[in-house]
N, C-alpha and C. Protein backbone atom coordinates (compact mmCIF):
# COMPACT_ATOMS: atom_id res chain seq x y z
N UNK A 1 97.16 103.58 102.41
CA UNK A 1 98.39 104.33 102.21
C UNK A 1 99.31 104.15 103.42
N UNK A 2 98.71 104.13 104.51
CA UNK A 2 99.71 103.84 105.90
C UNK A 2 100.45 102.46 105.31
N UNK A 3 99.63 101.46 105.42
CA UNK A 3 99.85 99.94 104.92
C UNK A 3 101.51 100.11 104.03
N UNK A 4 101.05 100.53 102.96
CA UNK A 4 102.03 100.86 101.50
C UNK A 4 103.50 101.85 102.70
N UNK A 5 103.44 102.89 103.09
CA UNK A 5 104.24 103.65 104.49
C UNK A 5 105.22 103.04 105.04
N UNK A 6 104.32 101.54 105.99
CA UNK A 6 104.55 100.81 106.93
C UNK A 6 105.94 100.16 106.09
N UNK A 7 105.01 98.93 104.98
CA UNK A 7 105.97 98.60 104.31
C UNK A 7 107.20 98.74 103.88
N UNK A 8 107.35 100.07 103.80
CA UNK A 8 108.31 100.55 102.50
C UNK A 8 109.33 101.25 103.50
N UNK A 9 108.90 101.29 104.91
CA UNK A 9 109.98 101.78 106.32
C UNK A 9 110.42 100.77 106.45
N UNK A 10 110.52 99.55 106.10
CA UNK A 10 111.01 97.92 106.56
C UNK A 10 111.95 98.11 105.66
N UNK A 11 113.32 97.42 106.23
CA UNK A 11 115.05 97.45 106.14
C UNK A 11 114.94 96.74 104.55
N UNK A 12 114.21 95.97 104.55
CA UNK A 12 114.70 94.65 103.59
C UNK A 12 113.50 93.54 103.67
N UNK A 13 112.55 93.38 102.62
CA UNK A 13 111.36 92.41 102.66
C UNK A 13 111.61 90.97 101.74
N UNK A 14 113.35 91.42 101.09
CA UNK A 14 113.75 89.93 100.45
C UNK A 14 114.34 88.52 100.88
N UNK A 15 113.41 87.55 99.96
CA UNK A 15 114.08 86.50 100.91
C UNK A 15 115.03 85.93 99.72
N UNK A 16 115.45 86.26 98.81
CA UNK A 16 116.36 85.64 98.18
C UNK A 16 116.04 84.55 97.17
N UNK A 17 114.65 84.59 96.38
CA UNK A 17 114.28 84.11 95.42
C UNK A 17 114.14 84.16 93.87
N UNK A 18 115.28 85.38 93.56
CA UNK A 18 115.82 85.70 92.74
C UNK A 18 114.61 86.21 91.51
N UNK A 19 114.71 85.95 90.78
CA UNK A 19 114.06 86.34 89.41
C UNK A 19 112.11 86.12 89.85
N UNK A 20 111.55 85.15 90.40
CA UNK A 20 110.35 84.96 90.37
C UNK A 20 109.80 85.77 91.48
N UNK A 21 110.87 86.61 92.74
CA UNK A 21 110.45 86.91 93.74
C UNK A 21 110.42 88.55 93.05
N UNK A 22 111.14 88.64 91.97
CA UNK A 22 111.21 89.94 91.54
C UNK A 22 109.67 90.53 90.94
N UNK A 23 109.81 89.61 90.09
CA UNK A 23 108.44 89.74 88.96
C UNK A 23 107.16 89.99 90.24
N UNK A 24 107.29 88.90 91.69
CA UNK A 24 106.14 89.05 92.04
C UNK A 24 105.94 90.14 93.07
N UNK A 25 107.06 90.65 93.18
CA UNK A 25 107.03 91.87 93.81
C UNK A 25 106.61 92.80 92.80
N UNK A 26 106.94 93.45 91.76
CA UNK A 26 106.67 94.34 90.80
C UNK A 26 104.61 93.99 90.55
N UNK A 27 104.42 92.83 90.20
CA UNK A 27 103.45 92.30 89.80
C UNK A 27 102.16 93.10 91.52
N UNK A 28 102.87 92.81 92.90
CA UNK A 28 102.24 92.98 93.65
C UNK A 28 102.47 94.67 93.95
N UNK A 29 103.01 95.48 93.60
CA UNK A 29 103.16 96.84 93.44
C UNK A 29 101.90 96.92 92.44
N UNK A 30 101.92 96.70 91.29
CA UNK A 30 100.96 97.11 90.20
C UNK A 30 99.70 96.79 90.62
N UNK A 31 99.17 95.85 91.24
CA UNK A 31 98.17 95.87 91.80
C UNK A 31 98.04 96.74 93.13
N UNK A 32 98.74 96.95 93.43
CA UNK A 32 98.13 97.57 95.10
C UNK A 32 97.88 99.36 94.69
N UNK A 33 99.09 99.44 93.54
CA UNK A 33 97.95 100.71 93.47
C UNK A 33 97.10 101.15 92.26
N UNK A 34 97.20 99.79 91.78
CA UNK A 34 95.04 99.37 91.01
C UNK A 34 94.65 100.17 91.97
N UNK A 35 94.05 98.82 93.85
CA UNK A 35 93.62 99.04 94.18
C UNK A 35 93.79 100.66 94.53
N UNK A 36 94.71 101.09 95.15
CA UNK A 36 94.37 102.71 95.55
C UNK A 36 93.75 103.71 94.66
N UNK A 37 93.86 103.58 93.69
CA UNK A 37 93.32 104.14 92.84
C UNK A 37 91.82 103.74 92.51
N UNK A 38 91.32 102.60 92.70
CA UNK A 38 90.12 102.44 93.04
C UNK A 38 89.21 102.65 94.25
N UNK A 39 89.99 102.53 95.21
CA UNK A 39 89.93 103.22 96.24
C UNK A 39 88.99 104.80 96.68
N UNK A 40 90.33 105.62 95.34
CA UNK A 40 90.25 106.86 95.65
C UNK A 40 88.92 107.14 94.47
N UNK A 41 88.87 106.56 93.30
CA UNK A 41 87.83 106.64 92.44
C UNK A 41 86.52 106.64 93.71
N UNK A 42 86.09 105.47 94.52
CA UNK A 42 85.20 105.64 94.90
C UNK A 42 84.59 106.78 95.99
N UNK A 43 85.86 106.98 96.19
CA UNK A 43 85.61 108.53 97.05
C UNK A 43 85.03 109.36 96.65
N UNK A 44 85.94 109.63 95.58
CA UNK A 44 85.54 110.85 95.02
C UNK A 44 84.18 110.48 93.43
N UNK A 45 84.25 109.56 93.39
CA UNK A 45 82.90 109.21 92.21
C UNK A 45 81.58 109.91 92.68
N UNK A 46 81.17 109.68 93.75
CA UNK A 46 79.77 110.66 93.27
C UNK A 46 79.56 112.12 93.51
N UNK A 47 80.95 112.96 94.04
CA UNK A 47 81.05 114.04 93.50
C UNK A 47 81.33 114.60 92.38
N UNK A 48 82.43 113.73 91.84
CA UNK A 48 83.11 114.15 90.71
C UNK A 48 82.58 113.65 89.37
N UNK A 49 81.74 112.53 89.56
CA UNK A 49 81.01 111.44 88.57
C UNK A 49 82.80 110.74 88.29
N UNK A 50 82.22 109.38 87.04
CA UNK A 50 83.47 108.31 87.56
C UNK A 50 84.58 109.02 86.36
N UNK A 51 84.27 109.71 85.29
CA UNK A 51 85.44 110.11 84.75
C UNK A 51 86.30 111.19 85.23
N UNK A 52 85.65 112.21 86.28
CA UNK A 52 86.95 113.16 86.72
C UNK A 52 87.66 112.16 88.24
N UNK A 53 86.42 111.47 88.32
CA UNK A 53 87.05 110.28 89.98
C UNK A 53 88.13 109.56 89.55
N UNK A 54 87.76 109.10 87.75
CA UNK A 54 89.13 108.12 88.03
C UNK A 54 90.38 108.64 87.58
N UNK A 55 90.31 110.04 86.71
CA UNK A 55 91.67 110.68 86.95
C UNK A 55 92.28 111.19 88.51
N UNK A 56 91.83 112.17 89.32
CA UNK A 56 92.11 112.28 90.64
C UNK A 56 92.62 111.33 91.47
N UNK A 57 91.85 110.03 91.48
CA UNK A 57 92.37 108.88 91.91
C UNK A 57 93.67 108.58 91.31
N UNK A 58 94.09 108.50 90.13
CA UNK A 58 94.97 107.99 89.37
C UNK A 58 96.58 108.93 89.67
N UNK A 59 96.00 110.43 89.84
CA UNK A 59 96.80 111.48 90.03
C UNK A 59 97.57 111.67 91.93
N UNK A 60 96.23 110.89 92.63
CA UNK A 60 96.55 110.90 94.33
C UNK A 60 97.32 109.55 93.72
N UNK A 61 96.80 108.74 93.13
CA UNK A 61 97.86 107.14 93.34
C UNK A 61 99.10 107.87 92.88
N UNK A 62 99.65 108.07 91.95
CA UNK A 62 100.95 107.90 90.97
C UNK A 62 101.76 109.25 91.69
N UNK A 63 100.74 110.17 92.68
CA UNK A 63 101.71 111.34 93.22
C UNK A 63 102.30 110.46 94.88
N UNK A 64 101.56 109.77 95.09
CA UNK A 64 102.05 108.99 96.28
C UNK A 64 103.22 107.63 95.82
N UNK A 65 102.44 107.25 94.80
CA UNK A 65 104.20 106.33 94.72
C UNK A 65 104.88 107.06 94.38
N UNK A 66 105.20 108.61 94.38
CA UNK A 66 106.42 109.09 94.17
C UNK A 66 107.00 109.57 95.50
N UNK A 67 105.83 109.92 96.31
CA UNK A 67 106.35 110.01 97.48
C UNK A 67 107.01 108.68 97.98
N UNK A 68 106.72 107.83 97.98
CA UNK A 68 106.93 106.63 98.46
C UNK A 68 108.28 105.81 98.26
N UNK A 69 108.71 106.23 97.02
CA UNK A 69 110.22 106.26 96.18
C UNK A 69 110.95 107.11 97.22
N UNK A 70 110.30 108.17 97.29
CA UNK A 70 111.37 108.92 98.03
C UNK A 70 111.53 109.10 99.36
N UNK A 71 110.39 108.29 100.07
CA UNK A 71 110.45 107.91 101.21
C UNK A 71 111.70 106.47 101.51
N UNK A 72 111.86 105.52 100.42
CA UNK A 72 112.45 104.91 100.54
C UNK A 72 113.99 104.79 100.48
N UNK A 73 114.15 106.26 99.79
CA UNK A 73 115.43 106.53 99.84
C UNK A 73 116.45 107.09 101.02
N UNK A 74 115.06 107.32 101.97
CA UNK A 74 116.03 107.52 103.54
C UNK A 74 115.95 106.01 104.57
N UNK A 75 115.27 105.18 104.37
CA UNK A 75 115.27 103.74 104.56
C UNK A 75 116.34 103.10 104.11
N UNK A 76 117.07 102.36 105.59
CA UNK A 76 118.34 101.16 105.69
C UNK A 76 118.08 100.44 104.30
N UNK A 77 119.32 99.73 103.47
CA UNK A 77 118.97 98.39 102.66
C UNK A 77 118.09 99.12 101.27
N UNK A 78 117.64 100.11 101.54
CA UNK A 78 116.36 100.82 100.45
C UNK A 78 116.67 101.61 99.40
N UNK A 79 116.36 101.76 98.35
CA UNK A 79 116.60 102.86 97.30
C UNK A 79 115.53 102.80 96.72
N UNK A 80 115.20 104.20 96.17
CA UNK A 80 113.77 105.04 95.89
C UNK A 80 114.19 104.69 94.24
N UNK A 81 113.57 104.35 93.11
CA UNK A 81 113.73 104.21 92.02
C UNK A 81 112.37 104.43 91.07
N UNK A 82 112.92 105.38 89.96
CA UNK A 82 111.66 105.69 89.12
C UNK A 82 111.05 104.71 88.15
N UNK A 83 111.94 103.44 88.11
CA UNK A 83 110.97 102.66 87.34
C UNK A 83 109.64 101.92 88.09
N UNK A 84 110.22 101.52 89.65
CA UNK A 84 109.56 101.24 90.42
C UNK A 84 108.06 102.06 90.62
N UNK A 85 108.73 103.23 90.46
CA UNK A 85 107.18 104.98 90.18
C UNK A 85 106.22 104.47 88.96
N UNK A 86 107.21 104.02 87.68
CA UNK A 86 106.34 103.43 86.78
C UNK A 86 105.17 102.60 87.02
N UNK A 87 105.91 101.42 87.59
CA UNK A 87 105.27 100.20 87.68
C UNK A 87 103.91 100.67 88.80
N UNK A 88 104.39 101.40 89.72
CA UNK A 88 103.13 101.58 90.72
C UNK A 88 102.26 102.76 89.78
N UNK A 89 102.73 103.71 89.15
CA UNK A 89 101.79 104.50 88.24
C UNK A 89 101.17 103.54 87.28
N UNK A 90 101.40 102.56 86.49
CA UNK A 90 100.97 101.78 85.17
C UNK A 90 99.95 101.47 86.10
N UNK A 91 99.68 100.68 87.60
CA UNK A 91 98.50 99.85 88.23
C UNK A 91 97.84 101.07 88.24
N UNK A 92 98.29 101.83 88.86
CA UNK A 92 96.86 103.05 88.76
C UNK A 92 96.42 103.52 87.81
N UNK A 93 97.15 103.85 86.96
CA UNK A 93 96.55 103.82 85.36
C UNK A 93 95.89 103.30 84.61
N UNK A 94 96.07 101.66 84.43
CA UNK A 94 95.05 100.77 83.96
C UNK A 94 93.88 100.86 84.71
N UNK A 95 93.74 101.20 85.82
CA UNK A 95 93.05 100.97 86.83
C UNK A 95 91.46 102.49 86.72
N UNK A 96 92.80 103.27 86.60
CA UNK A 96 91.70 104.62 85.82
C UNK A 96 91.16 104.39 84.47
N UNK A 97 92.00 103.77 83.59
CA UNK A 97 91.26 103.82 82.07
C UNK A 97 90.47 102.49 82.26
N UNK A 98 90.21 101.84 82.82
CA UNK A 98 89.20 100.61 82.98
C UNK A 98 88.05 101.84 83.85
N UNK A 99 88.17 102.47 84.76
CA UNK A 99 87.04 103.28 85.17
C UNK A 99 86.75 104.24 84.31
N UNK A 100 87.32 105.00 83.74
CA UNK A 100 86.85 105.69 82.80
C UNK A 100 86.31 104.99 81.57
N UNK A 101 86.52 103.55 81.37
CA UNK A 101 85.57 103.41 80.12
C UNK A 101 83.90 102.84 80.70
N UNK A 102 84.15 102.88 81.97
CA UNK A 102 82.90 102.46 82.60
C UNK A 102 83.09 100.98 83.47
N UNK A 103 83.79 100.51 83.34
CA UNK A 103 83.68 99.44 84.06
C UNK A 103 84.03 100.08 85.57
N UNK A 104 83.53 99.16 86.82
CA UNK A 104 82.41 98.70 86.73
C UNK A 104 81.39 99.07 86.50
N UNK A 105 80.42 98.58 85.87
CA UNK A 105 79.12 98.79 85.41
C UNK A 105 77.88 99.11 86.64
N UNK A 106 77.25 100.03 87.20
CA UNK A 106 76.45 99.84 87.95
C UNK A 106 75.02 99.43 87.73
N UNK A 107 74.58 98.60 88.28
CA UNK A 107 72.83 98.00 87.82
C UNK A 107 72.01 98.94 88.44
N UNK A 108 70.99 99.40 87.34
CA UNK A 108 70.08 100.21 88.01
C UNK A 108 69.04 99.27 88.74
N UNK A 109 69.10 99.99 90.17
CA UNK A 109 68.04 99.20 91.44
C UNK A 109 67.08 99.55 91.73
């Protein structure tokens, strides 16, 4: 979450690659907060077991990219935008309903 912070305090991270730099920015939002949300699943999984872990997780991810929107809206060059909230909520989302149907699978050892 610092990481995601750090980032999102920087003036301007574009280099002017128009349409493919867009997609892979959006594309690299949706994953990063997969990961946080997996992240936070594993925290909280063997208290919570993995179906209340991967809502909580899903609920700390998608309440922080909102912070994060609106962190960006006091940042030079920056504007805080809710589709952007989407796109970082949809990674944590898929990210919870893939844990809640069980994946990953753990092997009994």
């Amino acid at each position: 979450m610092v990481l995601i912070f750090l980032f999102s305090a920087q003036p301007s991270l574009e280099v002017g690659l128009g349409t493919p730099e867009f997609v892979l920015r959006k594309l690299v939002h949706f994953g990063e907060y997969a990961l946080l949300s997996l992240l936070w699943w594993r925290a909280f999984e063997p208290g919570l077991g993995p179906r209340r872990a991967a809502l909580v997780g899903f609920l700390i991810s998608s309440g922080y990219a909102a912070t994060d929107e609106l962190h960006q809206t006091f940042v030079e060059d920056r504007n805080g935008n809710p589709v952007d909230w989407l796109i970082d909520s949809a990674g944590a989302g898929l990210m919870a309903i893939l844990l809640r149907s069980g994946l990953p699978r753990r092997s009994a050892a």
